[in-house]
Protein backbone atom coordinates (compact mmCIF):
# COMPACT_ATOMS: atom_id res chain seq x y z
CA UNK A 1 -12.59 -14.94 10.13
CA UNK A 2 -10.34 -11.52 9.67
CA UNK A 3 -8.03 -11.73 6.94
CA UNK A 4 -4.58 -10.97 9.00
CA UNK A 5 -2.06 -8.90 7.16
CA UNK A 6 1.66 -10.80 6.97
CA UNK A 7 3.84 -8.81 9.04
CA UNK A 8 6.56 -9.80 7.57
CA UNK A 9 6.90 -6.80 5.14
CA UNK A 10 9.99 -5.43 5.26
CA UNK A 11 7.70 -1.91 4.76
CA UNK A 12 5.82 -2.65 7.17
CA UNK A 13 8.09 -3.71 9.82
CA UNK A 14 9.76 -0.31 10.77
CA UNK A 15 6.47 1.94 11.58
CA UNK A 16 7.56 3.59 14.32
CA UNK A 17 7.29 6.97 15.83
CA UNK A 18 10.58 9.73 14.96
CA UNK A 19 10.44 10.70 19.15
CA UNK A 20 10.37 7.28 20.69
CA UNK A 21 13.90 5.10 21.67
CA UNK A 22 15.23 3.79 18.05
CA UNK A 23 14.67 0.56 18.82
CA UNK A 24 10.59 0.84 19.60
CA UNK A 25 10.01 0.47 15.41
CA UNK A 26 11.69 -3.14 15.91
CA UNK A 27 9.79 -3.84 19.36
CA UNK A 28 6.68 -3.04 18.03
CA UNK A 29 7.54 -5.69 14.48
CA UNK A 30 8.58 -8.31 17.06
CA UNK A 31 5.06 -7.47 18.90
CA UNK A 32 3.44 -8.15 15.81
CA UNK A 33 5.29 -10.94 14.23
CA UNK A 34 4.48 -12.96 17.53
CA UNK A 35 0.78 -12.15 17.82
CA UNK A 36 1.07 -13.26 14.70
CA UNK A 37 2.58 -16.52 15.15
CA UNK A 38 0.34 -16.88 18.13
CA UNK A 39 -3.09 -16.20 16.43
CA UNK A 40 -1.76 -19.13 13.66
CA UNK A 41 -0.54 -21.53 16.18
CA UNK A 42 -4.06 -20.97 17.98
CA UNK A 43 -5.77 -21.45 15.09
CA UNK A 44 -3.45 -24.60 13.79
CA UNK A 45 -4.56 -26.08 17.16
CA UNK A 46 -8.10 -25.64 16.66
CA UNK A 47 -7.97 -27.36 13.16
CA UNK A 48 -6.21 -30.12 14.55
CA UNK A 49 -8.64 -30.22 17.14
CA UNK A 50 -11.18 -30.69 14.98
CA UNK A 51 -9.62 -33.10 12.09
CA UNK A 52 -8.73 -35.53 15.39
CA UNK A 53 -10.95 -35.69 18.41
CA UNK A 54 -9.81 -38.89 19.33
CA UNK A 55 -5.98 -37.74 19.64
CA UNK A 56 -7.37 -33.90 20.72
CA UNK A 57 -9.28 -35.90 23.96
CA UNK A 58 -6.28 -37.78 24.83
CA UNK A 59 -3.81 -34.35 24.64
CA UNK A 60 -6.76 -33.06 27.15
CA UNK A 61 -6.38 -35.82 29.26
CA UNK A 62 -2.55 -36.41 29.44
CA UNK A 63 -2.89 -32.27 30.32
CA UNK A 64 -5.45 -32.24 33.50
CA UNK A 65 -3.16 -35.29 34.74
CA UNK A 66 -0.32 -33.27 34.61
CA UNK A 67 -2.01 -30.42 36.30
CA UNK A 68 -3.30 -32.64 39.26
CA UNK A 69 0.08 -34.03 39.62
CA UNK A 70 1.61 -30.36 39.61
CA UNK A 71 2.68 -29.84 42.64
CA UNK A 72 2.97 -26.04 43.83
């Protein structure tokens, strides 16, 4: 698994470009914190997954009944 650098860094958070708006440096930290947050929440979910199938097959099954009962 690729060790992810913390983008929380207040170095690292204002890498942007000296032609773009002045507010693409914070757009691009934001993009980053949240793949961030997303890659760990994906990951969290997969753990938990795995630690309890039991509760993990029930989540899948309370989900597909929602999506049949979606209605359009």
């Amino acid at each position: 698994m690729p060790d992810h650098k913390r983008t929380d860094d207040p170095d690292n958070a204002a890498l942007g470009t000296g032609g773009a708006a002045p507010d693409a440096g914070a757009q691009a930290a934001r993009r980053r914190r949240r793949a961030q947050f997303l890659w760990e929440l994906h990951e969290a979910k997969e753990l938990r997954n795995r630690v309890q199938p039991r509760r993990a097959r029930a989540e899948r099954m309370r989900q597909a009944l929602r999506m049949r009962t979606f209605r359009w």
